[in-house]
C-alpha atoms as a PDB file:
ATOM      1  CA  UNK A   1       0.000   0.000   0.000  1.00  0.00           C
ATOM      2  CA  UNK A   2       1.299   3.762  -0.859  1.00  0.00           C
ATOM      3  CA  UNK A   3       1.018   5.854   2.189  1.00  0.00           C
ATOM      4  CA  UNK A   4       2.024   9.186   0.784  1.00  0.00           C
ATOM      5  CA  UNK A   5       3.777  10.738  -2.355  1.00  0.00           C
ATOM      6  CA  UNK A   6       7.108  12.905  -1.866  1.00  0.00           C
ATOM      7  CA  UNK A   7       8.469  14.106  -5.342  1.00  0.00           C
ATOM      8  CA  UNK A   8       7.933  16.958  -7.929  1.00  0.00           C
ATOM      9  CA  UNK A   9       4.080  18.313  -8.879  1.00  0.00           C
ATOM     10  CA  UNK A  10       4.691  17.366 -12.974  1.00  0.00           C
ATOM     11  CA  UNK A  11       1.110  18.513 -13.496  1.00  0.00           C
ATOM     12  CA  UNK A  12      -2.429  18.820 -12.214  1.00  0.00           C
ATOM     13  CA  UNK A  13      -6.292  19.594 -12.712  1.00  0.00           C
ATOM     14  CA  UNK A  14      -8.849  20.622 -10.314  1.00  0.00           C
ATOM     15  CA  UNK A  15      -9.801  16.446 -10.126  1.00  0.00           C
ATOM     16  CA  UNK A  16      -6.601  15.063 -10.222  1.00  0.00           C
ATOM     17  CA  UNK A  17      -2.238  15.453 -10.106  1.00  0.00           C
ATOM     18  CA  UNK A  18       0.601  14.133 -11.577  1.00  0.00           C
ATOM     19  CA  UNK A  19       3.716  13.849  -8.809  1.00  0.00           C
ATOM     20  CA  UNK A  20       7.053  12.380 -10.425  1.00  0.00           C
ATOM     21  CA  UNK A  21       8.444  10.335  -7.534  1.00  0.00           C
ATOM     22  CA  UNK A  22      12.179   9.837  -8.956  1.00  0.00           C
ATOM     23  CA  UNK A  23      11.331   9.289 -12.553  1.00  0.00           C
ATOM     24  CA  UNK A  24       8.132   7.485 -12.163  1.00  0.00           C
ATOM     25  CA  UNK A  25       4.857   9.825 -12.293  1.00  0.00           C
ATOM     26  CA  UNK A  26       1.768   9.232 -10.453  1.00  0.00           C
ATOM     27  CA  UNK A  27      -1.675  10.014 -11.353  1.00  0.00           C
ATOM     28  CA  UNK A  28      -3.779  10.899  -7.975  1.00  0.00           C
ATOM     29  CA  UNK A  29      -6.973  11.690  -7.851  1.00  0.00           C
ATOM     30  CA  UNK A  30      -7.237  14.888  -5.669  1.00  0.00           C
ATOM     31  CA  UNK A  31     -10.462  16.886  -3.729  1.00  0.00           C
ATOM     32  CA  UNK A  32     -10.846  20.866  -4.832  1.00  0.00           C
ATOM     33  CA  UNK A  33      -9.543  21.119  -1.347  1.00  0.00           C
ATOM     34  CA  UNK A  34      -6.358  19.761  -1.972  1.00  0.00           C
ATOM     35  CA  UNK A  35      -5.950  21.261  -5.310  1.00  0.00           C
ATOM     36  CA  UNK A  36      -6.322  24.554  -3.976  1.00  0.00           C
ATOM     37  CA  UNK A  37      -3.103  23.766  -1.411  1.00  0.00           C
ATOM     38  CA  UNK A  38      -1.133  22.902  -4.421  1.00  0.00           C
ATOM     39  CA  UNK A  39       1.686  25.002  -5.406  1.00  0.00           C
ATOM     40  CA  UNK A  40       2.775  25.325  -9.175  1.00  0.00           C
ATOM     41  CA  UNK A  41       4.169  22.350 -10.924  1.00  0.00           C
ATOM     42  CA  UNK A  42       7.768  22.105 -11.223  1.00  0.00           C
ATOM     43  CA  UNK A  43       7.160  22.582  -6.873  1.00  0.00           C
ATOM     44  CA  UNK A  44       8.054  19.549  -4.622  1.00  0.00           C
ATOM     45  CA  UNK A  45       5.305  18.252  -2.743  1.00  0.00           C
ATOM     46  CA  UNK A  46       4.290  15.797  -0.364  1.00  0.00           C
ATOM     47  CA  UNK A  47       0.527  14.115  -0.204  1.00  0.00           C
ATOM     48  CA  UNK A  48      -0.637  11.337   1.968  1.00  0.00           C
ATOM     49  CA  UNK A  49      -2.751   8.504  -0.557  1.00  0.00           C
ATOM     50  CA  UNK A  50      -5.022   6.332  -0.315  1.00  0.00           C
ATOM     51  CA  UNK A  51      -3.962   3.418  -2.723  1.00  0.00           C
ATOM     52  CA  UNK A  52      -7.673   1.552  -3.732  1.00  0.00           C
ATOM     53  CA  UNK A  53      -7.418  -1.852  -5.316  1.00  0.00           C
ATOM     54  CA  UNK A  54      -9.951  -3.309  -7.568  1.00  0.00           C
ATOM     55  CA  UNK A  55     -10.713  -6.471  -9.714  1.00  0.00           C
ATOM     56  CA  UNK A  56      -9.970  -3.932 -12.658  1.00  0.00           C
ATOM     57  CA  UNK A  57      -7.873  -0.889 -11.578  1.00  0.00           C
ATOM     58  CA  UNK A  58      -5.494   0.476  -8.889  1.00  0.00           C
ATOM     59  CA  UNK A  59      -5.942   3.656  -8.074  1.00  0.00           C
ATOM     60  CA  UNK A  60      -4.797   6.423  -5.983  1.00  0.00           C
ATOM     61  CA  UNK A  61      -6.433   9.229  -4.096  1.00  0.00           C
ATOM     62  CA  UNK A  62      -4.300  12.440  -2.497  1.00  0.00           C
ATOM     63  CA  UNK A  63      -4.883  14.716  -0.084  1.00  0.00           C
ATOM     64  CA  UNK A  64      -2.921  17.595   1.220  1.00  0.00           C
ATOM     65  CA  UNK A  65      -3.122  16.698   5.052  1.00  0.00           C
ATOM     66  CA  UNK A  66      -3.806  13.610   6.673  1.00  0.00           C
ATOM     67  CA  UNK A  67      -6.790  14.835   8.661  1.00  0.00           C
ATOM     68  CA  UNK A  68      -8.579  14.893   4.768  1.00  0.00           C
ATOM     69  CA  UNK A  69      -7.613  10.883   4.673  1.00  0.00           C
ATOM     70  CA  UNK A  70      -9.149  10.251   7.646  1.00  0.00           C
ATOM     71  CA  UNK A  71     -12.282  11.644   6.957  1.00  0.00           C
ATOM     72  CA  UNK A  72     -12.155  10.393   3.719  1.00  0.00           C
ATOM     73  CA  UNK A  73     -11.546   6.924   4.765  1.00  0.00           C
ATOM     74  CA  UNK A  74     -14.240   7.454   7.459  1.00  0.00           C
ATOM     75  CA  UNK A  75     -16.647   8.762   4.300  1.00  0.00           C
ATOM     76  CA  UNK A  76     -15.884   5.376   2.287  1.00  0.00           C
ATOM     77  CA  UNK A  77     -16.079   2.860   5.414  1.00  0.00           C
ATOM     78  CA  UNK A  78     -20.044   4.251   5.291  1.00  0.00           C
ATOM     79  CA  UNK A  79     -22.257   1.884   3.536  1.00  0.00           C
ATOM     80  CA  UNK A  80     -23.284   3.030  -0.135  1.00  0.00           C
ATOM     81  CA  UNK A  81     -20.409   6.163  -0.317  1.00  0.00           C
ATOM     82  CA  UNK A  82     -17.475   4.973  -2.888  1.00  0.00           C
ATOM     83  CA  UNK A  83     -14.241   6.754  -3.090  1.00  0.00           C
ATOM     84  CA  UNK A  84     -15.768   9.263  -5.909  1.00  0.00           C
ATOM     85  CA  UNK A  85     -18.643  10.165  -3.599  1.00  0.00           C
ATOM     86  CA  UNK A  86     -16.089  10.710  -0.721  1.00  0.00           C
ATOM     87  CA  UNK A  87     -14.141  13.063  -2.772  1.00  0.00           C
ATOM     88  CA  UNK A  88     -16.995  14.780  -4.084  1.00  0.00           C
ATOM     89  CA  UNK A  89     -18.124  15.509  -0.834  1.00  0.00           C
ATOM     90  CA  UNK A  90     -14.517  15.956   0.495  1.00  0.00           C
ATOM     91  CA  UNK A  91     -14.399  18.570  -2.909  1.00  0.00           C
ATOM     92  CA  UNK A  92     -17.655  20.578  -1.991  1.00  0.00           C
ATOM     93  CA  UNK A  93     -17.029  21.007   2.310  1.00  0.00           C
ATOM     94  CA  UNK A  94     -13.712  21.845   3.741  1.00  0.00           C
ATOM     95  CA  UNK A  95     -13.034  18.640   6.627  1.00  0.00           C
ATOM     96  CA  UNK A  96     -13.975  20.773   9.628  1.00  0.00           C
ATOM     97  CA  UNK A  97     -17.248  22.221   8.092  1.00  0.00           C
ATOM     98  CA  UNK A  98     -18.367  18.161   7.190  1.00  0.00           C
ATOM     99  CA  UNK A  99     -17.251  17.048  10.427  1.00  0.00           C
ATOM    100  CA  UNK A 100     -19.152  20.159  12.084  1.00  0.00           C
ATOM    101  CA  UNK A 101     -22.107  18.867   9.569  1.00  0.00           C
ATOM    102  CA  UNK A 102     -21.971  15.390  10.717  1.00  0.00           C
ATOM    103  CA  UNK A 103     -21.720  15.827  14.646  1.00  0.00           C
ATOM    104  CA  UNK A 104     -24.214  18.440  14.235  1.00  0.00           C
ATOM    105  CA  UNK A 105     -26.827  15.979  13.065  1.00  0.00           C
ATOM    106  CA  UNK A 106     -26.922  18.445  10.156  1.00  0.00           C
ATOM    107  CA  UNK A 107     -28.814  15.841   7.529  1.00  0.00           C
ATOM    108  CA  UNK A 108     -29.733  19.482   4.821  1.00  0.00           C
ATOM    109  CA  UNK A 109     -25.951  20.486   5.505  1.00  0.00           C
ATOM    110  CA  UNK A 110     -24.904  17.224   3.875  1.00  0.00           C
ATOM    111  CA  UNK A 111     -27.743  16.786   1.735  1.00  0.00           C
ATOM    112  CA  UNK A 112     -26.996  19.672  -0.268  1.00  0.00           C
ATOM    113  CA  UNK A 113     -23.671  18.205  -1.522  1.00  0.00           C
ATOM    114  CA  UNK A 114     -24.288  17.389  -5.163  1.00  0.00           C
ATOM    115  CA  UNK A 115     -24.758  13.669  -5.109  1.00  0.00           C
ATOM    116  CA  UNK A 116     -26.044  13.050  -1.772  1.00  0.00           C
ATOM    117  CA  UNK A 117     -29.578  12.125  -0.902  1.00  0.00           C
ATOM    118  CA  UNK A 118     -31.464  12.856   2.160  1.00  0.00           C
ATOM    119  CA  UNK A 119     -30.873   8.641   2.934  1.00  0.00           C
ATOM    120  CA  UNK A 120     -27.336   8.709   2.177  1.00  0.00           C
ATOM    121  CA  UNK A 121     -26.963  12.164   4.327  1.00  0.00           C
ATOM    122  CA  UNK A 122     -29.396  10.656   7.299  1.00  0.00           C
ATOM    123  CA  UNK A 123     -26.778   6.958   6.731  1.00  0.00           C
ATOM    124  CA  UNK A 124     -23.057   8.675   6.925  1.00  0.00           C
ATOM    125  CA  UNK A 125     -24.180  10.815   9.628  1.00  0.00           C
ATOM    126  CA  UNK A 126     -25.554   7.692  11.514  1.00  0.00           C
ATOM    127  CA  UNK A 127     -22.613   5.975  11.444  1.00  0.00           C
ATOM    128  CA  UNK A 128     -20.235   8.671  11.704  1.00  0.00           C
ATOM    129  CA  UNK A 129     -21.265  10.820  14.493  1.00  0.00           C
ATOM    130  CA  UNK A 130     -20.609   8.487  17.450  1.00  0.00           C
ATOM    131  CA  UNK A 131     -17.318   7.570  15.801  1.00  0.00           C
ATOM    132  CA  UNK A 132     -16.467  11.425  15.602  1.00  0.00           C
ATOM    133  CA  UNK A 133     -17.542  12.493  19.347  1.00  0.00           C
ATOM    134  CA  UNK A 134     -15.466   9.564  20.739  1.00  0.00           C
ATOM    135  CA  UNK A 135     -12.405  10.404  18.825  1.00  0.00           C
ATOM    136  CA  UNK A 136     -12.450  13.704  20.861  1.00  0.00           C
ATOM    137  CA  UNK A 137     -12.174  16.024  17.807  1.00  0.00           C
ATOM    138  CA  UNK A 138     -12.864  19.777  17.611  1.00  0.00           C
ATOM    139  CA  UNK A 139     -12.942  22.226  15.233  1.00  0.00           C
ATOM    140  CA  UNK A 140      -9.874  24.573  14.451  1.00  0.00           C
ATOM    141  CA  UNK A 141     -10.243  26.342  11.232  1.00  0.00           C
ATOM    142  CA  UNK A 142      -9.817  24.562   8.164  1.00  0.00           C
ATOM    143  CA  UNK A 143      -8.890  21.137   9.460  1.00  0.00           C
ATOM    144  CA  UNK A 144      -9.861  19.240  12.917  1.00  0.00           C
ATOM    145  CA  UNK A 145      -7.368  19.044  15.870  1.00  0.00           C
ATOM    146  CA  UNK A 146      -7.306  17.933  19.665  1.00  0.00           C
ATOM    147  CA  UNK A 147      -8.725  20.911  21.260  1.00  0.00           C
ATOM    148  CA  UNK A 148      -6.034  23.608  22.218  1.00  0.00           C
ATOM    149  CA  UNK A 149      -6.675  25.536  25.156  1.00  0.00           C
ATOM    150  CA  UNK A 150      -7.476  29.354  24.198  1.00  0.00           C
ATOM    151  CA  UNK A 151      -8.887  30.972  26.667  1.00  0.00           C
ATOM    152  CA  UNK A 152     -10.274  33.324  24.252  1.00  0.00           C
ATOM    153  CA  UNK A 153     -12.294  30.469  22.100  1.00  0.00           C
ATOM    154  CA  UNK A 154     -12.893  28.741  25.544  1.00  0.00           C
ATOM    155  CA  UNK A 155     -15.060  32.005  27.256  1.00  0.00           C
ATOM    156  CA  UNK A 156     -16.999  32.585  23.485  1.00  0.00           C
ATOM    157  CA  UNK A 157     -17.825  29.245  23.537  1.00  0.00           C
ATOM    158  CA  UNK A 158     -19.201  28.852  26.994  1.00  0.00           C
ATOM    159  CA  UNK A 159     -20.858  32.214  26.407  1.00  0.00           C
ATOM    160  CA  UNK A 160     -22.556  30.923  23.430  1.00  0.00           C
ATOM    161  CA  UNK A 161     -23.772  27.899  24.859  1.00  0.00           C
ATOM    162  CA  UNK A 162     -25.423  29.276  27.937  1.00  0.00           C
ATOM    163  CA  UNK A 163     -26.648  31.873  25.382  1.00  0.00           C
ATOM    164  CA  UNK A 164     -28.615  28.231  23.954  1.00  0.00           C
ATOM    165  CA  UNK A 165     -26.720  27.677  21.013  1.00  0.00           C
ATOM    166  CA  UNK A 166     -25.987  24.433  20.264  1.00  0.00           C
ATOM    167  CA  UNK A 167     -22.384  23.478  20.777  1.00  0.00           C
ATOM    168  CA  UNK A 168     -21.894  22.428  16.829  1.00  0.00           C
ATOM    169  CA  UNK A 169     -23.256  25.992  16.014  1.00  0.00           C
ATOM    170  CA  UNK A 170     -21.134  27.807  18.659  1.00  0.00           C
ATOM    171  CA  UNK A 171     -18.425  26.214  17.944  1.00  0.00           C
ATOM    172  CA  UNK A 172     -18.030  26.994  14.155  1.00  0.00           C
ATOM    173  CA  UNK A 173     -18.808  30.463  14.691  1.00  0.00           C
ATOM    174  CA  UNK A 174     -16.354  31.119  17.218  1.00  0.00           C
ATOM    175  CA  UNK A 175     -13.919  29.911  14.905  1.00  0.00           C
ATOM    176  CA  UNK A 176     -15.284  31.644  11.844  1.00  0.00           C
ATOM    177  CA  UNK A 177     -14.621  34.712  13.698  1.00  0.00           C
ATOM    178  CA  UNK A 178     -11.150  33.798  15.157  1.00  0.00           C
ATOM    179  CA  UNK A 179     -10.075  32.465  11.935  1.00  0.00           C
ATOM    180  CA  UNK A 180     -11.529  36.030  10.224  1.00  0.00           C
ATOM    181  CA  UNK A 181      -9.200  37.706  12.770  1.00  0.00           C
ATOM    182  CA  UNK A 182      -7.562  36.218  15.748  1.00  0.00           C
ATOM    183  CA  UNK A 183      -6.802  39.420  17.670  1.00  0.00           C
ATOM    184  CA  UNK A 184     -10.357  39.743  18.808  1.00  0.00           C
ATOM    185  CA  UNK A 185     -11.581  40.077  22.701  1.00  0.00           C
ATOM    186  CA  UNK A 186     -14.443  37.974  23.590  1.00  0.00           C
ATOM    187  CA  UNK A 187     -17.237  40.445  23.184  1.00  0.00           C
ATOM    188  CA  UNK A 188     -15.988  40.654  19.995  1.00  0.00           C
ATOM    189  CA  UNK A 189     -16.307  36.812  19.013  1.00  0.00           C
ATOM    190  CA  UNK A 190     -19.707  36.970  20.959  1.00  0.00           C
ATOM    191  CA  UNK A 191     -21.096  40.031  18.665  1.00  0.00           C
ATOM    192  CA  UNK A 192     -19.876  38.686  15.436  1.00  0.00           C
ATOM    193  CA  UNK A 193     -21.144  34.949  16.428  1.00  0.00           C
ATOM    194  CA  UNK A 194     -25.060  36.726  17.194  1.00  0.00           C
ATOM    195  CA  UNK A 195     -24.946  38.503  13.857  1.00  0.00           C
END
């Protein structure tokens, strides 16, 4: 199994890269996500893969950071959601937004991925949720991380959550507005969070 790609980017589309790994190139399928984080080609780069077997094809998928694997892997593990699917979805959410979508029980969040049905939506976040709150994961801007202590992000929160919010919702506006500018007081985060 390939666990990651370090060479040259030789080429790539908005679906897909080429990286020459001493001589030999590899074609990776990639989410918008990742091909946004790609530099020019001629640039090294580094992507963790998921290598796919079938009766007829091997094939690999890329992703920028290994948080997108995971989720990816977690998308694909979900009864009726094949790698394309995954990447679609992967393609039309940034990881913390689909996460936030998922342990927020958030079925028209995920629904209104192109692709998706409201069964399929109501299925991955069935499966996925449980799996997500007892891997301890929090939202951090663009990618999920064990929760760093900001005292900042910590009052907001607890502010917003006493305010009735629910903690899904609190917590991804608190951290659009950190992530918009992390200078701001807690009033601040509060006022921008109730707009």
């Amino acid at each position: 199994m390939i666990a990651y790609l370090d060479g040259v980017l030789s080429y790539k589309e908005p679906t897909y890269a080429i990286i020459d790994v001493h001589g030999i190139g590899y074609a990776v399928h990639i989410s918008l996500q990742t091909y946004s984080t790609l530099p020019g080609g001629g640039d090294r780069v580094k992507l963790f893969t998921h290598h796919l077997f079938r009766e007829d094809a091997q094939i690999l998928y890329g992703f920028a950071v290994a948080d997108e694997k995971s989720l990816f892997l977690d998308l694909i593990g979900v009864s009726g959601v094949g790698p394309n699917t995954a990447l679609g979805m992967l393609s039309a959410m940034q990881p913390g937004d689909l996460r936030l979508a998922i342990l927020g029980e958030n079925v028209r969040a995920v629904q209104a991925i192109k692709g998706i049905g409201a069964k399929t939506a109501q299925r991955i976040i069935l499966e996925l949720r449980d799996k997500m709150k007892k891997s301890g994961v929090v939202s951090g801007g663009p990618t999920y991380r064990q929760q760093e202590v900001d005292p900042v992000r910590q009052e907001a929160l607890a502010a917003l959550i006493a305010l009735g919010f629910p903690k899904p919702t609190a917590e991804k506006s608190v951290d659009d507005a950190l992530k918009a500018d992390p200078t701001l007081s807690v009033e601040d985060v509060i006022r921008r969070a109730l707009r």
